[in-house]
N, C-alpha and C. Protein backbone atom coordinates (compact mmCIF):
# COMPACT_ATOMS: atom_id res chain seq x y z
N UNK A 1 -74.89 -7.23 22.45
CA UNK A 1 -74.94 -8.63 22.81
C UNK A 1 -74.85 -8.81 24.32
N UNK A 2 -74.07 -7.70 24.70
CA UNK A 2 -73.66 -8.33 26.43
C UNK A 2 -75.25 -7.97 27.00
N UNK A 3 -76.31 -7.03 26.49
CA UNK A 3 -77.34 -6.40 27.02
C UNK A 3 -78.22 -8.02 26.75
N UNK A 4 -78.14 -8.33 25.29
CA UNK A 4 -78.81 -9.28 25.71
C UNK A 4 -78.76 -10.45 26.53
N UNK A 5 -77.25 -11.27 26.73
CA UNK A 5 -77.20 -11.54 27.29
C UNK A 5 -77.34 -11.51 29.01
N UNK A 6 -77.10 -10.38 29.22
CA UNK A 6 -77.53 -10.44 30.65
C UNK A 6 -79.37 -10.48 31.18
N UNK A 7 -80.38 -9.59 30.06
CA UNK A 7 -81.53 -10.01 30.23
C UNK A 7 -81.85 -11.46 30.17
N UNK A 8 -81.45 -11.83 29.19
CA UNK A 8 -81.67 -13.46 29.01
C UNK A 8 -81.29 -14.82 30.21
N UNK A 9 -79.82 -14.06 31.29
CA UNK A 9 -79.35 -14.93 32.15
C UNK A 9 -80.35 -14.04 33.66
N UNK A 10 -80.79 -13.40 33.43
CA UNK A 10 -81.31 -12.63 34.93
C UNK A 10 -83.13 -12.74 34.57
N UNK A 11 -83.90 -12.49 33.58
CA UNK A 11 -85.38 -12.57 33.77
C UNK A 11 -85.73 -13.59 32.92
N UNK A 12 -85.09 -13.85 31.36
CA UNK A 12 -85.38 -14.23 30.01
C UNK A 12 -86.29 -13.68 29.52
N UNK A 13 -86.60 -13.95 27.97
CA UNK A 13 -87.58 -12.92 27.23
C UNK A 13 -88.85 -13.72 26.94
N UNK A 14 -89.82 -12.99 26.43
CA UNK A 14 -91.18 -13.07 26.08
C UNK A 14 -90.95 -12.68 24.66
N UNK A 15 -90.81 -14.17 24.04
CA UNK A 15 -90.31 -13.99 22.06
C UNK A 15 -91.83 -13.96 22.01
N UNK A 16 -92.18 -14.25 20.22
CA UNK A 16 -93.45 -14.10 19.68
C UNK A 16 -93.48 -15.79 19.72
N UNK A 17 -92.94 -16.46 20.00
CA UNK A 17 -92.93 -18.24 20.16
C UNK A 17 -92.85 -18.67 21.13
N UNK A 18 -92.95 -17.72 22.44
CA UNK A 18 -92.72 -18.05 23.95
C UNK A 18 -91.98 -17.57 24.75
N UNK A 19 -91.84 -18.25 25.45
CA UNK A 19 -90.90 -17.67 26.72
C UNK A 19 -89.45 -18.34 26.84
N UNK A 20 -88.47 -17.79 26.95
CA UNK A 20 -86.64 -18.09 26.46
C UNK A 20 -85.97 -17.89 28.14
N UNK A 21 -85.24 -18.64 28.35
CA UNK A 21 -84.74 -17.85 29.54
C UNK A 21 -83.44 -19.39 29.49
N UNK A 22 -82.49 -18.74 30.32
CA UNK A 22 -81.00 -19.70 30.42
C UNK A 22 -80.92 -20.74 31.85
N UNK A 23 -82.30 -20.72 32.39
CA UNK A 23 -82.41 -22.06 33.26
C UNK A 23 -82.49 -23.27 32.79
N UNK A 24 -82.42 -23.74 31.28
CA UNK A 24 -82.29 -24.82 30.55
C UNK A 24 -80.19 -24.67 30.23
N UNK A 25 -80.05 -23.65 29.88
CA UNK A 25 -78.56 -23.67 29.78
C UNK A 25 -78.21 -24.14 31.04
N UNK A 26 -78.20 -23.23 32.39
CA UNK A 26 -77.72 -23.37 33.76
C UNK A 26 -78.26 -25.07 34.16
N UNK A 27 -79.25 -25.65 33.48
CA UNK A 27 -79.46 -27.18 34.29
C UNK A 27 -78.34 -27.83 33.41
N UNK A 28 -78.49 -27.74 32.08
CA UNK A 28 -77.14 -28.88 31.18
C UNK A 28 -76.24 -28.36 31.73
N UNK A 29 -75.76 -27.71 32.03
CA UNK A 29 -73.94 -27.31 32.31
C UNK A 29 -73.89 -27.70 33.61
N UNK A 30 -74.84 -27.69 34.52
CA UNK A 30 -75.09 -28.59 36.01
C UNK A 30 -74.69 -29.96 35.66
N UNK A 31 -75.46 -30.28 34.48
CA UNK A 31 -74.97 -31.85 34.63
C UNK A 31 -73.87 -32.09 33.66
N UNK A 32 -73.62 -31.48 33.03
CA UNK A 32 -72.03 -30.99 32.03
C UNK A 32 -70.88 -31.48 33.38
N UNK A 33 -70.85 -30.55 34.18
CA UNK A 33 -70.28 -30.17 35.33
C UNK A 33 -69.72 -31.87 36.13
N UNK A 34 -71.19 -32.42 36.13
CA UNK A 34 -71.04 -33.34 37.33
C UNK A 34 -70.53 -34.59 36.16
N UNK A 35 -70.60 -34.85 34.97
CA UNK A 35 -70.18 -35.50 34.05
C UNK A 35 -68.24 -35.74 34.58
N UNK A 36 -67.71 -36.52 34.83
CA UNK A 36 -66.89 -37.33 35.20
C UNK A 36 -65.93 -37.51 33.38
N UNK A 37 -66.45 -38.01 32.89
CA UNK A 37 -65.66 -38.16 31.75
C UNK A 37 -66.06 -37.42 30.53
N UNK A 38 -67.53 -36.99 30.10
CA UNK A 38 -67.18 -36.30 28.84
C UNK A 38 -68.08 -35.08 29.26
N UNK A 39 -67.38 -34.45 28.30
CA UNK A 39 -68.16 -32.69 28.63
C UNK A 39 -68.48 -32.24 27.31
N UNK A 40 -70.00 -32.22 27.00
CA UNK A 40 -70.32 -31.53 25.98
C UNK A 40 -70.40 -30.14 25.67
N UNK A 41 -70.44 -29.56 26.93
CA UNK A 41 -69.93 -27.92 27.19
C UNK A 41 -68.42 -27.64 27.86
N UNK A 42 -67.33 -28.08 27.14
CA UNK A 42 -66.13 -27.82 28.32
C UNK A 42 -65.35 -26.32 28.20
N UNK A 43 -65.97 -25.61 27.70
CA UNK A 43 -65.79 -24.38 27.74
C UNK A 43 -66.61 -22.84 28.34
N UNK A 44 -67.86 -23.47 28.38
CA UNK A 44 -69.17 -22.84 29.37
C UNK A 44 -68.21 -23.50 30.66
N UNK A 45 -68.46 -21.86 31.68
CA UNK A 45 -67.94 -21.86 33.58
C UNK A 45 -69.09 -21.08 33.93
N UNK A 46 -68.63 -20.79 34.97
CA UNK A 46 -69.68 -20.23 35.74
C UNK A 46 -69.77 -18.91 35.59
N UNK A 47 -68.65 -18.36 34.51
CA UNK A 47 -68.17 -17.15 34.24
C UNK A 47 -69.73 -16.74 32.96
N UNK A 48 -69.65 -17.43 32.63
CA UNK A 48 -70.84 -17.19 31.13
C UNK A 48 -72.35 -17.25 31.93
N UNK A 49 -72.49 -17.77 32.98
CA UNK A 49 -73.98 -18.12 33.60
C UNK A 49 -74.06 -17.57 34.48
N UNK A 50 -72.77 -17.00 35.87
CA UNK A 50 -73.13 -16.59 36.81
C UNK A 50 -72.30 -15.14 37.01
N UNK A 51 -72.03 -14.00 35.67
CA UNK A 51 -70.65 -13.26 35.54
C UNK A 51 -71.12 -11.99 36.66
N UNK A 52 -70.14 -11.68 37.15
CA UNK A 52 -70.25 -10.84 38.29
C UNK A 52 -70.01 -9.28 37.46
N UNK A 53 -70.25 -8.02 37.99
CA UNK A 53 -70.38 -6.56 37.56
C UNK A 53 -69.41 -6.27 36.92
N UNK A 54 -67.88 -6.81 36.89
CA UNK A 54 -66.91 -6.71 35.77
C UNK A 54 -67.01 -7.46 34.43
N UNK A 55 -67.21 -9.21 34.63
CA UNK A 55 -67.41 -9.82 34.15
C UNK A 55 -68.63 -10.37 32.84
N UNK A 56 -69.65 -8.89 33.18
CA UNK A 56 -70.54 -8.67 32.64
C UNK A 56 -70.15 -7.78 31.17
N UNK A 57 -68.98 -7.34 31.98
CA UNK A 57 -68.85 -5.84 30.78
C UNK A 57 -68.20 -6.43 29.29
N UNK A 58 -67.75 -7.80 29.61
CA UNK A 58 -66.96 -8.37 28.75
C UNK A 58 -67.88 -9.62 27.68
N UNK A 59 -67.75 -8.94 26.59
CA UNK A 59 -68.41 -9.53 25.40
C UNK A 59 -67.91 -10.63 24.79
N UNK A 60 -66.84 -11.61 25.04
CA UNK A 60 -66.26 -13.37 24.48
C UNK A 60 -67.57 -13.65 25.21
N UNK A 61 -67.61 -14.03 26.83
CA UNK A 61 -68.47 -14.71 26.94
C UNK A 61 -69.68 -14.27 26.84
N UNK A 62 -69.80 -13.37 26.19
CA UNK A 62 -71.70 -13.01 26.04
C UNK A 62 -71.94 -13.77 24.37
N UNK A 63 -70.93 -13.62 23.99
CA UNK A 63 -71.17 -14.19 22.50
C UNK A 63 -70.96 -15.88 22.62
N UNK A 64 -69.74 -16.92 23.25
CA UNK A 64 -69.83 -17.79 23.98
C UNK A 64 -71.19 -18.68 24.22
N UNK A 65 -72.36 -17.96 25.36
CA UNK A 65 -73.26 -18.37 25.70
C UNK A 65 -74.20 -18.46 24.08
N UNK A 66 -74.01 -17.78 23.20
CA UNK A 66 -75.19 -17.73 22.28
C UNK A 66 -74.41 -18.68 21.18
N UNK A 67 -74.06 -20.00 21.91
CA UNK A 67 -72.84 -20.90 20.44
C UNK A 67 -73.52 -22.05 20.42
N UNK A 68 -72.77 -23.03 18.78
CA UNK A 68 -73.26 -24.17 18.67
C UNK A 68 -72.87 -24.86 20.15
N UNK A 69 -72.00 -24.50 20.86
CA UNK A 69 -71.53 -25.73 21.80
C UNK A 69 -72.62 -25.95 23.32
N UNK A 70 -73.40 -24.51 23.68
CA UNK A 70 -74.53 -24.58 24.32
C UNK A 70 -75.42 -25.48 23.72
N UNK A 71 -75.62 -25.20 22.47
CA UNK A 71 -77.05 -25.86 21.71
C UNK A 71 -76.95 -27.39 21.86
N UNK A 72 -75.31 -27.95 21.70
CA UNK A 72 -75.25 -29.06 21.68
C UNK A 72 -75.20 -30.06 22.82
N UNK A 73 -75.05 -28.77 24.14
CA UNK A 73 -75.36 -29.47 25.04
C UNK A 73 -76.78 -29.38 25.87
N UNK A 74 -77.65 -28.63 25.36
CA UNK A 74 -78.97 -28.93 25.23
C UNK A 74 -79.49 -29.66 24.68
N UNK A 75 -79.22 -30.15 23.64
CA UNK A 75 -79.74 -31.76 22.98
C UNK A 75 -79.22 -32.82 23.58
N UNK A 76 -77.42 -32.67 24.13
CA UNK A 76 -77.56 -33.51 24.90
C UNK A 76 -77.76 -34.17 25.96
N UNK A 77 -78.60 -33.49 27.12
CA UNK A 77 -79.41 -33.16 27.99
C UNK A 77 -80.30 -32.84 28.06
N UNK A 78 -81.15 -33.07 26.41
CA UNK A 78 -82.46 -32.58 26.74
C UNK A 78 -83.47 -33.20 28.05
N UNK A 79 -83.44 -34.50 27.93
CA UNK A 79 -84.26 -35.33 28.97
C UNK A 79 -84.18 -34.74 30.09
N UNK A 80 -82.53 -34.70 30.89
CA UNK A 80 -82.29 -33.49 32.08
C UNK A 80 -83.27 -33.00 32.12
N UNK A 81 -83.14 -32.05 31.09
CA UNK A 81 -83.38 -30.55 31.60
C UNK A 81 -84.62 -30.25 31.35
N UNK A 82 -85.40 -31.06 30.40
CA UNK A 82 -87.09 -30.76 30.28
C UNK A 82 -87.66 -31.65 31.56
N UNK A 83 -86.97 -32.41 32.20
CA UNK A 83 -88.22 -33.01 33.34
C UNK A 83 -87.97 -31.57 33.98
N UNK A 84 -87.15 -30.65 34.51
CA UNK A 84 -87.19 -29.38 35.24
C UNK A 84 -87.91 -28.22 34.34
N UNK A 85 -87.66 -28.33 33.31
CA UNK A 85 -88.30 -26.88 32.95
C UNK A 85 -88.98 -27.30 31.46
N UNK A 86 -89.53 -28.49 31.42
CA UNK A 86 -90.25 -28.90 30.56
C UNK A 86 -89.57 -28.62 29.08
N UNK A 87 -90.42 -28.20 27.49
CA UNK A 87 -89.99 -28.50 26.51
C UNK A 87 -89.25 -26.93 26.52
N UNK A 88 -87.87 -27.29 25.50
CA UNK A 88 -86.59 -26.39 25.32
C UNK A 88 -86.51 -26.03 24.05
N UNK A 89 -87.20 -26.24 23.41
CA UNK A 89 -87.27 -26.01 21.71
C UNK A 89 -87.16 -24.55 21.69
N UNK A 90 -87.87 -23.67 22.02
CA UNK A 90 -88.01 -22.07 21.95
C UNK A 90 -86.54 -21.53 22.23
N UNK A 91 -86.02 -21.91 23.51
CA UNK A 91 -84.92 -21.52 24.22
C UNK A 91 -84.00 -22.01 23.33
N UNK A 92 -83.93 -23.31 22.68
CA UNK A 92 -82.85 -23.51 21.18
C UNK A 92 -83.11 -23.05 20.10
N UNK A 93 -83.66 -22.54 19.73
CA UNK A 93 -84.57 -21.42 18.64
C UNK A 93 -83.46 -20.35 18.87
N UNK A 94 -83.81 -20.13 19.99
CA UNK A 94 -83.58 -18.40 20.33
C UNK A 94 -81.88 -18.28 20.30
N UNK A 95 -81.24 -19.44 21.02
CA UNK A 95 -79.64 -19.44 20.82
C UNK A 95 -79.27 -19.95 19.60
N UNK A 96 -80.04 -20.77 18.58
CA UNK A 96 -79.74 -20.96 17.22
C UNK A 96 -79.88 -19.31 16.38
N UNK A 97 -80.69 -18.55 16.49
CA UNK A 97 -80.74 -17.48 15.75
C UNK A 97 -79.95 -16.53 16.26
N UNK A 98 -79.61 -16.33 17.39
CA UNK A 98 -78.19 -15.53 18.18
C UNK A 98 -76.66 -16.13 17.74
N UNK A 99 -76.67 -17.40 17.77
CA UNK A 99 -75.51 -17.95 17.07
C UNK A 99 -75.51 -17.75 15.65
N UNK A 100 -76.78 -17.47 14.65
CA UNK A 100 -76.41 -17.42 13.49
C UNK A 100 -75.84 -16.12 13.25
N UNK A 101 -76.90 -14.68 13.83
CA UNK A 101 -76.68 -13.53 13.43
C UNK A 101 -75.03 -13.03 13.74
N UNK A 102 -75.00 -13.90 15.52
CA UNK A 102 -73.29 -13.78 15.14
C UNK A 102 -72.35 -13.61 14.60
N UNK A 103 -72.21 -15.14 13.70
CA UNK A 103 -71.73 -15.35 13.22
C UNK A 103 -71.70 -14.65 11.32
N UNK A 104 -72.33 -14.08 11.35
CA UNK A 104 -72.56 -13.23 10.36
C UNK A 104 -72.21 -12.14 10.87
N UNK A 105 -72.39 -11.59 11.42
CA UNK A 105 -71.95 -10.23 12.09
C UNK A 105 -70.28 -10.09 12.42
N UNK A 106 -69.73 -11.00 12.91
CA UNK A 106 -68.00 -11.25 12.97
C UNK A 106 -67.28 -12.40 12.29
N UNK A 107 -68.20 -12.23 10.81
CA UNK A 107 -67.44 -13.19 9.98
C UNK A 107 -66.36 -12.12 9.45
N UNK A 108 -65.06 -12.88 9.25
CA UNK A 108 -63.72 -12.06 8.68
C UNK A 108 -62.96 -12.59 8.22
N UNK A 109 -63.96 -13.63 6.54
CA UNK A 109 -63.56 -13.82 5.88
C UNK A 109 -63.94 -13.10 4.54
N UNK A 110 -63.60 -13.34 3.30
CA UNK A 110 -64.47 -12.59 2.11
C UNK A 110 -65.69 -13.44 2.09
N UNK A 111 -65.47 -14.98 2.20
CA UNK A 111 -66.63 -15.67 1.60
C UNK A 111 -67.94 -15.49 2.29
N UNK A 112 -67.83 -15.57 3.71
CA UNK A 112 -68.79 -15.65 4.48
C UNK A 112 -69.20 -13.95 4.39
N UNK A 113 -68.54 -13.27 4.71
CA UNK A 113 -68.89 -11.95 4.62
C UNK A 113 -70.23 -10.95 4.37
N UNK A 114 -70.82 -10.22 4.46
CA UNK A 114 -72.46 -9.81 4.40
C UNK A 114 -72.04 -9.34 2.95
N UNK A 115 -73.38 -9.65 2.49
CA UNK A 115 -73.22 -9.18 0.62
C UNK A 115 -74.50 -9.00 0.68
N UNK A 116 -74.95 -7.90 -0.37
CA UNK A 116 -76.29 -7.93 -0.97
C UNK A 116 -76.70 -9.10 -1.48
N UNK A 117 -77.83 -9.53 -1.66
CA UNK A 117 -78.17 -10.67 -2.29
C UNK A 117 -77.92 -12.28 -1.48
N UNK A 118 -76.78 -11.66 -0.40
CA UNK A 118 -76.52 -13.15 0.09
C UNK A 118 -77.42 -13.90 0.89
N UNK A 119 -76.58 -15.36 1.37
CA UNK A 119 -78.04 -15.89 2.34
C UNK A 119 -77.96 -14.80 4.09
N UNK A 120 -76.74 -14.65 3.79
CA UNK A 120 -76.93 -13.91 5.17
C UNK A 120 -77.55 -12.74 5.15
N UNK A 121 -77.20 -11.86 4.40
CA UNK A 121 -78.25 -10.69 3.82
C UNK A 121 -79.82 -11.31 4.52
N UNK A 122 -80.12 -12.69 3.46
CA UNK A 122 -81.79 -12.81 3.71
C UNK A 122 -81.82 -13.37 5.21
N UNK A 123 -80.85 -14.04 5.64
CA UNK A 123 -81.08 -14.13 6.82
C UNK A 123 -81.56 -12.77 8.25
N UNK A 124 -80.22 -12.23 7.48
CA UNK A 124 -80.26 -10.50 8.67
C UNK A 124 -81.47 -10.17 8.41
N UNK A 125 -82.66 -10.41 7.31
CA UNK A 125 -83.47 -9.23 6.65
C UNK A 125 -84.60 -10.37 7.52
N UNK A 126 -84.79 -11.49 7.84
CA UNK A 126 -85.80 -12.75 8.32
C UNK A 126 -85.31 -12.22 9.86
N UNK A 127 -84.38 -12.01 10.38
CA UNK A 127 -83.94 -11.32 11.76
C UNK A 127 -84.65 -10.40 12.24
N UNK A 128 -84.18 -9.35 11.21
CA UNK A 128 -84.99 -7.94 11.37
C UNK A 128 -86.79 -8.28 11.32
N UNK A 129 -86.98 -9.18 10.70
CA UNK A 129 -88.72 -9.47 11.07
C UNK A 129 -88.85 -10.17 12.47
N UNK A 130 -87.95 -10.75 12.73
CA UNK A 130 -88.46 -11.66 14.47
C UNK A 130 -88.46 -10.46 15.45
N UNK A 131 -87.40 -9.58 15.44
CA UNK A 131 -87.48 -8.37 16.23
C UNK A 131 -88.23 -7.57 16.09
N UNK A 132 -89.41 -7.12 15.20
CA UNK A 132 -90.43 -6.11 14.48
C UNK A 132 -91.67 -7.13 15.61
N UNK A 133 -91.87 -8.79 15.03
CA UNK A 133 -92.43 -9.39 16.19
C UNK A 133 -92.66 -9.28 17.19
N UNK A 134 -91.03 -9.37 17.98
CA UNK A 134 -91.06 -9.26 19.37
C UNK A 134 -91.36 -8.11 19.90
N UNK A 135 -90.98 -7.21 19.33
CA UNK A 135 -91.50 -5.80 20.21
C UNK A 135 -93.20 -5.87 19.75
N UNK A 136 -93.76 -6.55 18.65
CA UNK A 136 -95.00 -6.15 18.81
C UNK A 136 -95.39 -7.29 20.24
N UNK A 137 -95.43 -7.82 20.47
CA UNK A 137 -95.43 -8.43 21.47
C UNK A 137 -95.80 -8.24 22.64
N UNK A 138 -94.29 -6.94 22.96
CA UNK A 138 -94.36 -6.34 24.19
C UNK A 138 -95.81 -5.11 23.90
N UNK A 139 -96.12 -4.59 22.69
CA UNK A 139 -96.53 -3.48 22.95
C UNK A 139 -98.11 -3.90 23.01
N UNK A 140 -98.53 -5.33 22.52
CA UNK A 140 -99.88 -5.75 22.83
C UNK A 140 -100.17 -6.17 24.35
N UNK A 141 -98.98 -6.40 25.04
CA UNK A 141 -99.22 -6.68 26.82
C UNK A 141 -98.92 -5.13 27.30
């Protein structure tokens, strides 16, 4: 996760649905930031967007950046942040399916838990096809 995250905050990727990158995160939390009374990100710092060579090594905020509470402050800033970098749909795609696999991945309960047959199962297995995608991707450029 921290690998992806740091590609994603330094070049962003080339998915099979476009191009992803965290200059739509870094504009909402700009105006998160300058927001006076409510903060739809009050837990995104500069630590998750701008983490320095230690700060990198550490995986809360790499998992952090890929949460409902980014997503929600991309909807609520969409206007922001698409007059700068136009439509954000892909880039909420891409942190909606990082927040899901997550959360499947460090669920530590029984219910939620990975099971054969489960939805997360079919989810991980719909995962494993976006990544079969994306590398075909890279290997047709």
């Amino acid at each position: 996760m921290k690998n992806v995250r740091n590609g994603f905050l330094e070049t962003g990727y080339d998915t099979p649905k476009g191009n992803v990158h965290a200059g739509f995160i870094k504009e909402a939390w700009e105006n998160d930031r300058s927001s006076v009374t409510l903060k739809v990100m009050p837990h995104i710092s500069r630590l998750h967007l701008y983490p320095n060579g230690f700060e990198k090594m550490r995986v809360g905020p790499a998992l952090r950046l890929f949460s409902e509470e980014v997503l929600k402050g991309l909807y609520f800033y969409r206007s922001q942040v698409e007059k700068v970098y136009g439509p954000a749909r892909e880039t909420e795609a891409f942190i909606l399916r990082m927040s899901k696999l997550i959360a499947i991945m460090t669920s530590r309960c029984a219910k939620t838990s990975l099971r054969p047959d489960s939805a997360n199962a079919a989810y991980l297995k719909e995962f494993l096809i976006f990544l079969n995608e994306w590398e075909l991707v890279h290997i047709r450029d």
